[in-house]
C-alpha atoms as a PDB file:
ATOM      1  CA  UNK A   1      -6.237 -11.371  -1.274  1.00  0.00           C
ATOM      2  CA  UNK A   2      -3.578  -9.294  -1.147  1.00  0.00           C
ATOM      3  CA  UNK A   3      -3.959  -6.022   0.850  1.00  0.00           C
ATOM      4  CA  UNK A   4      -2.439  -2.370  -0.215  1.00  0.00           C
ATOM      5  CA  UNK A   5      -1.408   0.369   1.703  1.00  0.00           C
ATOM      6  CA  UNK A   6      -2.190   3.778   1.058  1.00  0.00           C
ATOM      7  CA  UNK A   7      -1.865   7.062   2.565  1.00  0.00           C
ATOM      8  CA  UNK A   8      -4.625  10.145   3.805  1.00  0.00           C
ATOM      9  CA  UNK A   9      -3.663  13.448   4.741  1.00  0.00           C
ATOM     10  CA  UNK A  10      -5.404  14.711   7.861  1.00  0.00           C
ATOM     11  CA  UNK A  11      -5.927  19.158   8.808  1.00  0.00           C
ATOM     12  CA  UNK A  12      -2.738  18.932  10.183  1.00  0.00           C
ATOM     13  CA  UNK A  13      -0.796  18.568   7.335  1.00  0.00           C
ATOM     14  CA  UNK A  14       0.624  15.109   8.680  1.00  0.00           C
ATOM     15  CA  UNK A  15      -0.310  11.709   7.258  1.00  0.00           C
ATOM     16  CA  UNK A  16      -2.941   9.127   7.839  1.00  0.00           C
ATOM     17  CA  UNK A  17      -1.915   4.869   7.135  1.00  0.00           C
ATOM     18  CA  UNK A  18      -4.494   2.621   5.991  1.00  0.00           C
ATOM     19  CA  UNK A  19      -5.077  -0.787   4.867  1.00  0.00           C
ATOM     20  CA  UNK A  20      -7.255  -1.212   1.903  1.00  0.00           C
ATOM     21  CA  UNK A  21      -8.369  -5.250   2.434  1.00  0.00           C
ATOM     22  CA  UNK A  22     -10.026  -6.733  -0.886  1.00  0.00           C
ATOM     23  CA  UNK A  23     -13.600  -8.136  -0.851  1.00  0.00           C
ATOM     24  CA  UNK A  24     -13.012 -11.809  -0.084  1.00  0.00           C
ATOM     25  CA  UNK A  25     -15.854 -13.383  -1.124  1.00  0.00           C
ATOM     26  CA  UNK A  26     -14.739 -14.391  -4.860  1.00  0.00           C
ATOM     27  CA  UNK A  27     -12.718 -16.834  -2.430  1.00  0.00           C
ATOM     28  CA  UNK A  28     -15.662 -18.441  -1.461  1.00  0.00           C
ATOM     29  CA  UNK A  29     -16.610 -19.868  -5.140  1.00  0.00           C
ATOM     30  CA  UNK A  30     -12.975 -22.002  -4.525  1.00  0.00           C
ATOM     31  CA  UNK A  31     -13.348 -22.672  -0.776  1.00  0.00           C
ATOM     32  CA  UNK A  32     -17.022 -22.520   0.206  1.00  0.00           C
ATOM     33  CA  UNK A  33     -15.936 -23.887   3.675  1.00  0.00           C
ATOM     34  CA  UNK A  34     -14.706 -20.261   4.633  1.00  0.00           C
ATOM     35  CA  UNK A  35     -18.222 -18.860   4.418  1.00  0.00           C
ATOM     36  CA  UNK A  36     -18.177 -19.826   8.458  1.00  0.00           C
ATOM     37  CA  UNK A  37     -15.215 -17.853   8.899  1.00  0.00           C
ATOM     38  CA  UNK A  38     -16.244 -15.105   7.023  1.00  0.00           C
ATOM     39  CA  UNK A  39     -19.088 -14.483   8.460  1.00  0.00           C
ATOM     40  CA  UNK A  40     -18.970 -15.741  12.260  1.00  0.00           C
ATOM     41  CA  UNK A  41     -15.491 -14.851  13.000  1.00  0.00           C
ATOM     42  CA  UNK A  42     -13.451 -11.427  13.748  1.00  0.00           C
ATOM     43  CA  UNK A  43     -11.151  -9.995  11.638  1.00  0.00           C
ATOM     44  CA  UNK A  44      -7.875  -8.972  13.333  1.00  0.00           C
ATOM     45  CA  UNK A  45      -5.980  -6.614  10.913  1.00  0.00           C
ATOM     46  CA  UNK A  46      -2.428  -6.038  11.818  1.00  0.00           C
ATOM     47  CA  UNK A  47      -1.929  -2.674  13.957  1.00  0.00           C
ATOM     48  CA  UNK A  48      -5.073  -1.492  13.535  1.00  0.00           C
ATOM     49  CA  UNK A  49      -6.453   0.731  16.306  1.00  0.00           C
ATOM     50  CA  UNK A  50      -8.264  -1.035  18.280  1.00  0.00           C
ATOM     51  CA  UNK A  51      -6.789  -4.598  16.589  1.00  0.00           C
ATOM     52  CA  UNK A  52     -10.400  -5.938  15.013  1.00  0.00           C
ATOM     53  CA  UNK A  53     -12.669  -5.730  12.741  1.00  0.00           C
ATOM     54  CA  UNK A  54     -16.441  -7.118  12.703  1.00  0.00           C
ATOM     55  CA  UNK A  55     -17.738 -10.449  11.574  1.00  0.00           C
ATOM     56  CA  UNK A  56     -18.711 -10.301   7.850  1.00  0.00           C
ATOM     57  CA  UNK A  57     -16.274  -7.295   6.885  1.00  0.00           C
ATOM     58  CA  UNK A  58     -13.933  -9.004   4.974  1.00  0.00           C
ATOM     59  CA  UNK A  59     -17.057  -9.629   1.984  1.00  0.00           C
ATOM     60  CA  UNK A  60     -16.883  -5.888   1.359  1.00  0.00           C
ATOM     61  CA  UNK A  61     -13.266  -3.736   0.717  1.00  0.00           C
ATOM     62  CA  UNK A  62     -12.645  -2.329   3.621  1.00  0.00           C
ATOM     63  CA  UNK A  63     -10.097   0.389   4.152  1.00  0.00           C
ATOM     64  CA  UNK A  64      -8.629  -0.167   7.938  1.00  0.00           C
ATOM     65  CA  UNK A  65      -6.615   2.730   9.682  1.00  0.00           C
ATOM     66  CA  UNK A  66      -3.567   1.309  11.095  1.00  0.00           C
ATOM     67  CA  UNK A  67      -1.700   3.044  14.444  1.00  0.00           C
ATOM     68  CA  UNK A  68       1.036   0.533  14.406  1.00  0.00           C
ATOM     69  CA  UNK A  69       3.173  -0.184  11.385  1.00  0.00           C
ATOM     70  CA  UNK A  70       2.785  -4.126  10.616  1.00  0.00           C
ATOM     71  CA  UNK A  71       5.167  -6.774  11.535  1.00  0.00           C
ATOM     72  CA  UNK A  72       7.163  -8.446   8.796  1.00  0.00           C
ATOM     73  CA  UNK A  73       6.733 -11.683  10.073  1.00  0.00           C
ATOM     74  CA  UNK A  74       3.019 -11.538  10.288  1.00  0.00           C
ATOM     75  CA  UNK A  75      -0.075 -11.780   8.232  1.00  0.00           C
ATOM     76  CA  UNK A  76      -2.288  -8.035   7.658  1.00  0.00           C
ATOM     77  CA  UNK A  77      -4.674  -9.666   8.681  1.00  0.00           C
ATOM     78  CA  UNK A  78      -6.395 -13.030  10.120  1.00  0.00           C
ATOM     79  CA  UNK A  79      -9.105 -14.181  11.707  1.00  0.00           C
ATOM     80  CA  UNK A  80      -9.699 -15.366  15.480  1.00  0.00           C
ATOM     81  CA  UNK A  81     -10.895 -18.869  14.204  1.00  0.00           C
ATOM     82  CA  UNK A  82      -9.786 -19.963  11.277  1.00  0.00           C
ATOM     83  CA  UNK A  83      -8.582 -23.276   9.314  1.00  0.00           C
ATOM     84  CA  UNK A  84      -5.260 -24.726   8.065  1.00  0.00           C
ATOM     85  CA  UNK A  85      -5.972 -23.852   3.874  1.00  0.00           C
ATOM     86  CA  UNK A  86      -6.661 -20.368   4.921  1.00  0.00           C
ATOM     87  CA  UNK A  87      -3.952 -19.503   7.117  1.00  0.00           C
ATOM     88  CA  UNK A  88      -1.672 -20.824   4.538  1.00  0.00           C
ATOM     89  CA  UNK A  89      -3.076 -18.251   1.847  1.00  0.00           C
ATOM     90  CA  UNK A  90      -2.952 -15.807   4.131  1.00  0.00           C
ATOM     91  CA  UNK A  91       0.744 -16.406   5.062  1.00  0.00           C
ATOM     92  CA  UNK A  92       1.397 -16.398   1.372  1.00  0.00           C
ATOM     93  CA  UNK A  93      -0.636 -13.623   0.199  1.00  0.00           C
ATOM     94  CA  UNK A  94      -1.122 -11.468   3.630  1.00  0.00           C
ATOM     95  CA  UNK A  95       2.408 -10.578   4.341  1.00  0.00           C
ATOM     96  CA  UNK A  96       4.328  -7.328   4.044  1.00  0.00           C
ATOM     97  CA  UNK A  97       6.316  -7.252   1.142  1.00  0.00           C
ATOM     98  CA  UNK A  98      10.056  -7.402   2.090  1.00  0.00           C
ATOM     99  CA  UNK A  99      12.353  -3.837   2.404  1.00  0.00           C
ATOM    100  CA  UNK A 100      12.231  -1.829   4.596  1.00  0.00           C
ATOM    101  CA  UNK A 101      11.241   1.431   2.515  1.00  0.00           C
ATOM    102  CA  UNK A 102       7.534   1.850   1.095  1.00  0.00           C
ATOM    103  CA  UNK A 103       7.345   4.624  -2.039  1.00  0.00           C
ATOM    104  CA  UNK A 104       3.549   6.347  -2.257  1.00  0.00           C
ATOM    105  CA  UNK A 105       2.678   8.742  -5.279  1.00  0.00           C
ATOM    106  CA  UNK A 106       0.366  11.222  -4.719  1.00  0.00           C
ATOM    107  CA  UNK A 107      -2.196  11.473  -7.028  1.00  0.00           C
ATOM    108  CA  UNK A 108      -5.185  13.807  -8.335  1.00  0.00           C
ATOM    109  CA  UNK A 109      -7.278  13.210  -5.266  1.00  0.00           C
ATOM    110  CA  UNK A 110      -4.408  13.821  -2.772  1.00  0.00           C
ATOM    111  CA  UNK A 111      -3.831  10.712  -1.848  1.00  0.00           C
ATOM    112  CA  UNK A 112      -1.249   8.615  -1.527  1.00  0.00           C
ATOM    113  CA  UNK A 113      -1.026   4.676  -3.588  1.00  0.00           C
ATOM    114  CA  UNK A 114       1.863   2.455  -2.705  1.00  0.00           C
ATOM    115  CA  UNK A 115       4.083   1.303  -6.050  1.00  0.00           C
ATOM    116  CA  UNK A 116       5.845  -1.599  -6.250  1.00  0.00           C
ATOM    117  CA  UNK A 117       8.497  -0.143  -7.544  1.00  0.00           C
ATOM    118  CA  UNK A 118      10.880   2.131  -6.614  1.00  0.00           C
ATOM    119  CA  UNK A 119      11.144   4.234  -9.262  1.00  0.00           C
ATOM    120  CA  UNK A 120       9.554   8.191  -9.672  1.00  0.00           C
ATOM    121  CA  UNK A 121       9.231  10.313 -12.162  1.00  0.00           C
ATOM    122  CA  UNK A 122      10.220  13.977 -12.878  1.00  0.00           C
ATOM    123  CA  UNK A 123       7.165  16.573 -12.375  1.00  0.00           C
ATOM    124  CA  UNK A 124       5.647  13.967  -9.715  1.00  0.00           C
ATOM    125  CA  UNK A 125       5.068  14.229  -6.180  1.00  0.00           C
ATOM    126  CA  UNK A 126       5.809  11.144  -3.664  1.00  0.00           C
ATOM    127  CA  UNK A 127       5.935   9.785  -0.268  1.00  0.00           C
ATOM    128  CA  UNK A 128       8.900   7.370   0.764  1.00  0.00           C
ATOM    129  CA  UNK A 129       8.068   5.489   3.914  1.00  0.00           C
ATOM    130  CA  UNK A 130      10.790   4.423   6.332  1.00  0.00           C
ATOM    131  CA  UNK A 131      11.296   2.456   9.214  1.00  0.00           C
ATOM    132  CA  UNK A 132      14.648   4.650  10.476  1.00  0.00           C
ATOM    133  CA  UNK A 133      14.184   8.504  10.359  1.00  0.00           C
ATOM    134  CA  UNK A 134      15.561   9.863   6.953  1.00  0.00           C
ATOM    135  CA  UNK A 135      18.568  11.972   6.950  1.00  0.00           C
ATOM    136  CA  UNK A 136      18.550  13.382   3.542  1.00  0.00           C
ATOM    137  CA  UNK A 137      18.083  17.088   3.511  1.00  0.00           C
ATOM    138  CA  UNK A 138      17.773  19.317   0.067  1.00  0.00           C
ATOM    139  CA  UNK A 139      15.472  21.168  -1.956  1.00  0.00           C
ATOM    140  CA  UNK A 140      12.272  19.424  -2.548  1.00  0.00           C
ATOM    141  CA  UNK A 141      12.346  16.879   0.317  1.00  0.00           C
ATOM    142  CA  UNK A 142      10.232  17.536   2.866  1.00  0.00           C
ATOM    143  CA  UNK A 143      10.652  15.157   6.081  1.00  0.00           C
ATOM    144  CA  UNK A 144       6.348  14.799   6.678  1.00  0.00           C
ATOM    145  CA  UNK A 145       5.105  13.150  10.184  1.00  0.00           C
ATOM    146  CA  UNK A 146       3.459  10.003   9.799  1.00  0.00           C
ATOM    147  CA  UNK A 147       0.211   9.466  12.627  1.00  0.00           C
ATOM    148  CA  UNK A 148       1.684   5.611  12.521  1.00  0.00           C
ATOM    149  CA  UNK A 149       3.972   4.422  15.088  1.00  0.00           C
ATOM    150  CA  UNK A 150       7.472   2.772  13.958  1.00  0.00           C
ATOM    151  CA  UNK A 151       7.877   4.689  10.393  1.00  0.00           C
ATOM    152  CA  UNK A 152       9.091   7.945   9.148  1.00  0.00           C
ATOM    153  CA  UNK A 153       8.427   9.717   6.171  1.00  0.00           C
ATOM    154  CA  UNK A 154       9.833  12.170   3.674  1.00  0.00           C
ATOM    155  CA  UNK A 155       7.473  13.743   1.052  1.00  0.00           C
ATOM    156  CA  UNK A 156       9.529  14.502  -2.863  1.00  0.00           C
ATOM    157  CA  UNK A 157       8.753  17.284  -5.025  1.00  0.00           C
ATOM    158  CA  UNK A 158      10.329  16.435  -8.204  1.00  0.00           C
ATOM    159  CA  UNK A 159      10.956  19.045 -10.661  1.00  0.00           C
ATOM    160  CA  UNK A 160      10.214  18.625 -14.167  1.00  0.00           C
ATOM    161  CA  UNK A 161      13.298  18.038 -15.080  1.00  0.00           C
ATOM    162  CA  UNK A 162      16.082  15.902 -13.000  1.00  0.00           C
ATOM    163  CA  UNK A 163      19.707  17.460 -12.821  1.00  0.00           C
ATOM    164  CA  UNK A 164      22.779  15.281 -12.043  1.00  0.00           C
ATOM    165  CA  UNK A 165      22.444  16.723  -7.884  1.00  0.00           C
ATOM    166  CA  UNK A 166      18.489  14.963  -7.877  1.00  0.00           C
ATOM    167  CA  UNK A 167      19.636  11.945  -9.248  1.00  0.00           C
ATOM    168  CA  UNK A 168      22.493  11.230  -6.873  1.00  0.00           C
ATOM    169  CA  UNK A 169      19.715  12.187  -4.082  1.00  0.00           C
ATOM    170  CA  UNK A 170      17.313   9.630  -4.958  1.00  0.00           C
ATOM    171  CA  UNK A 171      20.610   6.901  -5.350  1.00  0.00           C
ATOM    172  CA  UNK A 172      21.314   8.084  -1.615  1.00  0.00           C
ATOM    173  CA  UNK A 173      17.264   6.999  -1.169  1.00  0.00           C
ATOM    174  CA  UNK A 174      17.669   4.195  -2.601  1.00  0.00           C
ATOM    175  CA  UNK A 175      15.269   5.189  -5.485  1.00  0.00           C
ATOM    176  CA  UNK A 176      15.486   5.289  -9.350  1.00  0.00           C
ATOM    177  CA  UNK A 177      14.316   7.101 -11.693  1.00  0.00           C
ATOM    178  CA  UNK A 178      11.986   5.750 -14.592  1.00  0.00           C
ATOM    179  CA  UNK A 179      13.202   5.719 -18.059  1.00  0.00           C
ATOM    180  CA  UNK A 180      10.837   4.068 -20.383  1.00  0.00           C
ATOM    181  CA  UNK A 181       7.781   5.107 -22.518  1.00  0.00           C
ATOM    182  CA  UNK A 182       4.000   5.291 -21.152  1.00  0.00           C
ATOM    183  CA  UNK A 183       1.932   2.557 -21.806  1.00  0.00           C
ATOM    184  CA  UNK A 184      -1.806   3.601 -21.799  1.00  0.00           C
ATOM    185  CA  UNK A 185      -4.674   1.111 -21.850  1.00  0.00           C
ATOM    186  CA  UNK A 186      -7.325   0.839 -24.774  1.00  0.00           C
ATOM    187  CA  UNK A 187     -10.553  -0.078 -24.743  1.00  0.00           C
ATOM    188  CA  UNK A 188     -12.291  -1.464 -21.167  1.00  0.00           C
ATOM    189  CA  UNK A 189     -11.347   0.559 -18.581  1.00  0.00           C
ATOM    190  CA  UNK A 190      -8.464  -1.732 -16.036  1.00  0.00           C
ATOM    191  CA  UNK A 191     -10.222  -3.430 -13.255  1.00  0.00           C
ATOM    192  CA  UNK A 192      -7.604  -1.585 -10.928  1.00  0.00           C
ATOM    193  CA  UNK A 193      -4.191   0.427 -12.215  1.00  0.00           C
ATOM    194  CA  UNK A 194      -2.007   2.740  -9.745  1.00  0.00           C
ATOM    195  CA  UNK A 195      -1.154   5.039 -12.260  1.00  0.00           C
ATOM    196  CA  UNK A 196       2.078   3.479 -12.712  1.00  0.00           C
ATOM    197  CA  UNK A 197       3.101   0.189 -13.255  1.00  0.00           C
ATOM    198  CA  UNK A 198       0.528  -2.444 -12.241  1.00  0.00           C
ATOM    199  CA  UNK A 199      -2.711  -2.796 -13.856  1.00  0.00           C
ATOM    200  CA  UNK A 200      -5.221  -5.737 -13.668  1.00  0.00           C
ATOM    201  CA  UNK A 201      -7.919  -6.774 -15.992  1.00  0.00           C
ATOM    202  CA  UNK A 202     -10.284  -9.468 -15.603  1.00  0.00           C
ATOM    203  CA  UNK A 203      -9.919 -12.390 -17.311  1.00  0.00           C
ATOM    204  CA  UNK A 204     -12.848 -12.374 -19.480  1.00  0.00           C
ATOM    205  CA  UNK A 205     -12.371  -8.580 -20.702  1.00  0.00           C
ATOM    206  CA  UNK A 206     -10.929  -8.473 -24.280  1.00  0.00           C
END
């Protein structure tokens, strides 16, 4: 159930937040109780415009544009009636991960996909999402405007190859950079994979 955050650009040139919610309904095989909540209840998704979502959303993906970075202390999202084994996954599962910087690459489509990791690569292009206004300046960062209240962001350029200067940039960014080899999948295509270092297969593909 757990959400991701990814980024849009808009004309412009600054940068869209939204909250791509999973399609809940595999949850219902486990708990067919929350069929009633699904269904007959709001969604509320954490600093969303607007704050809510229809009933019966949630059994789709949904991608949610937030105006209001989310608290840490608080689920993405809930619903206005609800029951105690659901709020507890929810409070689990739901929450923003802790740290308060977020690191997007930027891939083929122009988009940006949250890692969980805080590592780049050289010849890549990234987002690093703040919550205090970054003060780094030098060639290839880019300080971007973010249309979602209470972050910052800085879009990286990286060059092909890192010199000693880059490197003691992205320590001051609290960043790293990756040194291992690629890993590519064989055979059935990943259920989901961000390009870097999470990948998820069902359980019945070989």
């Amino acid at each position: 159930v757990e959400p991701r955050m990814a980024l849009q650009p808009d004309r412009s040139g600054s940068w869209e937040v939204f909250l791509e919610i999973p399609d809940l309904s595999p949850l219902l095989l486990k708990f067919p109780a929350f069929r009633e909540i699904f269904t007959g209840s709001r969604c509320i998704v954490s600093g969303a415009s607007g704050n809510s979502r229809w009933q019966g959303c949630v059994l789709r993906s949904q991608r949610v544009r937030l105006a209001n970075w989310p608290k840490a202390n608080e689920p993405l999202f809930r619903f206005e009636r609800s029951n105690a084994e659901l709020d507890y996954i929810l409070r689990t599962d739901a929450l923003l991960r802790p740290g308060t910087s977020r690191l997007f690459r930027v891939a083929s489509d122009g988009r940006g996909y949250e890692l969980r990791s805080l590592n780049v690569r050289a010849g890549e292009k990234y987002i690093l999402v703040k919550s205090e206004p970054h003060l780094e300046h030098a060639e290839g960062l880019k300080p971007i405007k973010i249309q979602c209240e209470g972050v910052y962001g800085l879009q990286l350029d990286l060059p092909n190859a890192l010199s000693a200067d880059w490197i003691k940039c992205l320590k001051q960014l609290g960043l790293n950079q990756a040194r291992a080899i690629d890993v590519w999948p064989v055979g059935i295509p990943p259920a989901a994979w961000d390009g870097d270092g999470r990948v998820e297969w069902l359980k019945s593909d070989a």
